[in-house]
Protein backbone atom coordinates (compact mmCIF):
# COMPACT_ATOMS: atom_id res chain seq x y z
CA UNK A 1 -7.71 0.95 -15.36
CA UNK A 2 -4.03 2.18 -15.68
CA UNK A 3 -2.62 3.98 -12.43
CA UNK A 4 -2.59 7.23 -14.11
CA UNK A 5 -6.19 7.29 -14.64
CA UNK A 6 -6.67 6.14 -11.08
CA UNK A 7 -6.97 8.84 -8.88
CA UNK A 8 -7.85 6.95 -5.22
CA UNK A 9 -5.35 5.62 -2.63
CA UNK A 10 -5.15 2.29 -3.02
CA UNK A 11 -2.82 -0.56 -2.04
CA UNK A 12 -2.33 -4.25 -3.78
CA UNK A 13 -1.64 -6.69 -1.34
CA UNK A 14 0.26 -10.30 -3.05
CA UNK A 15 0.05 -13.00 -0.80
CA UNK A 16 1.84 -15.63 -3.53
CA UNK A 17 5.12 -12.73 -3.62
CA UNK A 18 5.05 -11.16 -0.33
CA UNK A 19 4.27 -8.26 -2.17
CA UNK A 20 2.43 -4.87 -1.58
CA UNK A 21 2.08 -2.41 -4.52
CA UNK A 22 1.54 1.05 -3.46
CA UNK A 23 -0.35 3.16 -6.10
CA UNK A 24 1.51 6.44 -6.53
CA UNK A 25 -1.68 8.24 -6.10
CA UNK A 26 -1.33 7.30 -2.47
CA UNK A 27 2.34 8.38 -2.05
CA UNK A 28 1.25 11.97 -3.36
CA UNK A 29 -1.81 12.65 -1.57
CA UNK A 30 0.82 12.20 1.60
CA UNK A 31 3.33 15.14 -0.19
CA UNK A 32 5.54 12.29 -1.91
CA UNK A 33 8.10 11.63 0.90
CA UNK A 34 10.96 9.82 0.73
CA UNK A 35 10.58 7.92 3.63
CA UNK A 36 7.70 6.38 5.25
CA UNK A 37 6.24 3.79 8.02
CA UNK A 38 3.97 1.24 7.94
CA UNK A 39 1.33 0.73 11.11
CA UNK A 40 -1.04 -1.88 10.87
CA UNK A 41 -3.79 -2.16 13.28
CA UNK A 42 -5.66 -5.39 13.97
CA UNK A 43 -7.83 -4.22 15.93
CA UNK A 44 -9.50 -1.83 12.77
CA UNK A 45 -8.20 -3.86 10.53
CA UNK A 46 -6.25 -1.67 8.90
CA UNK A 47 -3.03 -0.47 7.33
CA UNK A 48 -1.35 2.98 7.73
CA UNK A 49 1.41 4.74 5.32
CA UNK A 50 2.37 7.36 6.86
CA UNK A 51 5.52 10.19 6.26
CA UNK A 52 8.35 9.65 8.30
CA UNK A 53 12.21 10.85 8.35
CA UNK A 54 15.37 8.85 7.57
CA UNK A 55 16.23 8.88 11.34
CA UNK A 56 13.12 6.46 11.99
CA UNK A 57 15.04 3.04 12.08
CA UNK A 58 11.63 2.09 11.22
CA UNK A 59 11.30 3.86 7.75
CA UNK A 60 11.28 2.87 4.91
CA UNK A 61 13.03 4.72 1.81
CA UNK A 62 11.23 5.10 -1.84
CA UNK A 63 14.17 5.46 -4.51
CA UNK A 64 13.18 8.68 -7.08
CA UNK A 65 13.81 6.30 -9.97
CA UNK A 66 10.94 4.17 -8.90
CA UNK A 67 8.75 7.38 -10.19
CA UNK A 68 11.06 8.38 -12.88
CA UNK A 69 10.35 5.28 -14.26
CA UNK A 70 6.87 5.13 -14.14
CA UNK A 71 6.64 2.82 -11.24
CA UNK A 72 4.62 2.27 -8.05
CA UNK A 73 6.46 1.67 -5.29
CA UNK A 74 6.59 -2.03 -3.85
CA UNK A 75 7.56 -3.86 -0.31
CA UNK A 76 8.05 -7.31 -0.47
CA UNK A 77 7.67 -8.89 2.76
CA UNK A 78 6.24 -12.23 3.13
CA UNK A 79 5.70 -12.30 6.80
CA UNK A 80 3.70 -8.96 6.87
CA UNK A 81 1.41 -9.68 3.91
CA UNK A 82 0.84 -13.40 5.36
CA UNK A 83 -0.16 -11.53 9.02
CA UNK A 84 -1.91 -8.68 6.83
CA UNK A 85 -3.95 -11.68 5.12
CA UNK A 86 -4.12 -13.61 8.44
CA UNK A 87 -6.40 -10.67 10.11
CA UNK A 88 -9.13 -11.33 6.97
CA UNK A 89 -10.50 -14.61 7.79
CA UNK A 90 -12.38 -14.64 4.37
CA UNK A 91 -9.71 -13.84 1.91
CA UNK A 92 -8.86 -16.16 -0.12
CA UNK A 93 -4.84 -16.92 0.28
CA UNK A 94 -4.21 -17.45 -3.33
CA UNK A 95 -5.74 -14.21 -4.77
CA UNK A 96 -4.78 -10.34 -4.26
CA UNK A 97 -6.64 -7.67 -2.61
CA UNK A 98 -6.64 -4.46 -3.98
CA UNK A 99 -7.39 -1.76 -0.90
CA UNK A 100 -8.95 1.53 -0.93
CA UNK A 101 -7.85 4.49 1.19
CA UNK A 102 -8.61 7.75 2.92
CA UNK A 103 -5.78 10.71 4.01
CA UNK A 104 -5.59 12.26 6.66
CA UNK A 105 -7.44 15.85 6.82
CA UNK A 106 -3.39 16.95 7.19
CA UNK A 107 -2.24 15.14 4.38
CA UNK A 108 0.37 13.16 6.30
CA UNK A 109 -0.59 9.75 6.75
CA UNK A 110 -3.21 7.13 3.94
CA UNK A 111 -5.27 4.58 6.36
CA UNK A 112 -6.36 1.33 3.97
CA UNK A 113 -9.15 -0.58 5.64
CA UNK A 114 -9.50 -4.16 4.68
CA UNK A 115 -12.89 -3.57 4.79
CA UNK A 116 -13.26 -1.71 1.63
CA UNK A 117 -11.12 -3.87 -0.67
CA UNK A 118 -11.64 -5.91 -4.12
CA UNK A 119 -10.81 -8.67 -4.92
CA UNK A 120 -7.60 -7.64 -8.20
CA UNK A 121 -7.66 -10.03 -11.15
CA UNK A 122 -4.57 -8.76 -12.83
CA UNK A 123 -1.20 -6.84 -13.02
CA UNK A 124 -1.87 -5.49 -16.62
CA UNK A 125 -3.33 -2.57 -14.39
CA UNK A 126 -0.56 -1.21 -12.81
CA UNK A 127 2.12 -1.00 -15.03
């Protein structure tokens, strides 16, 4: 299902790039920042975009032309999707894992829990 039909938060998460996709549905349920942080929690098993402020030396910035464009954003990091895939014993290293998210009740932060994820067969998706 193309993105624009997709109206849930979701997240891809790459473990052969590194890569996470971010669905832009999930950057505007959280009032389309510029900048936002990442928290992951092992303990729930979860993942946490939430809005942040380019003073945060933690933030991370989302270019306008990525949505211009068309685009949903992407991180690439290797060593957080290998830790993100570490903390699910039963996924399978060389597949993706689209995740499904909830926002806040104030609209400023999308928790993904690994536990409601699918297994994603393909990028002709998300283009």
């Amino acid at each position: 299902m193309p993105w624009r039909y997709f109206k849930r938060s979701a997240i891809v998460l790459d473990n052969k790039t590194g890569r996470i996709r971010i669905y832009k549905y999930a950057i505007h349920s959280i009032g389309n920042p510029k900048y936002i942080v990442l928290i992951v929690s092992p303990h729930n098993q979860s993942i946490t975009i939430m809005r942040s402020e380019k003073s945060d030396p933690r933030a991370y910035y989302f270019k306008r032309t990525l949505f211009d464009n068309n685009r949903s954003p992407e991180i690439f990091s290797r060593p957080l999707v290998r830790s993100l895939f570490d903390m699910n014993e039963c996924w399978d290293k060389s597949q993706s894992y689209r995740v499904y998210g909830e926002t806040s009740p104030d609209g400023s932060a999308v928790t993904f829990n690994f536990t409601n994820c699918e297994l994603f067969l393909g990028e002709q998706e998300w283009q």
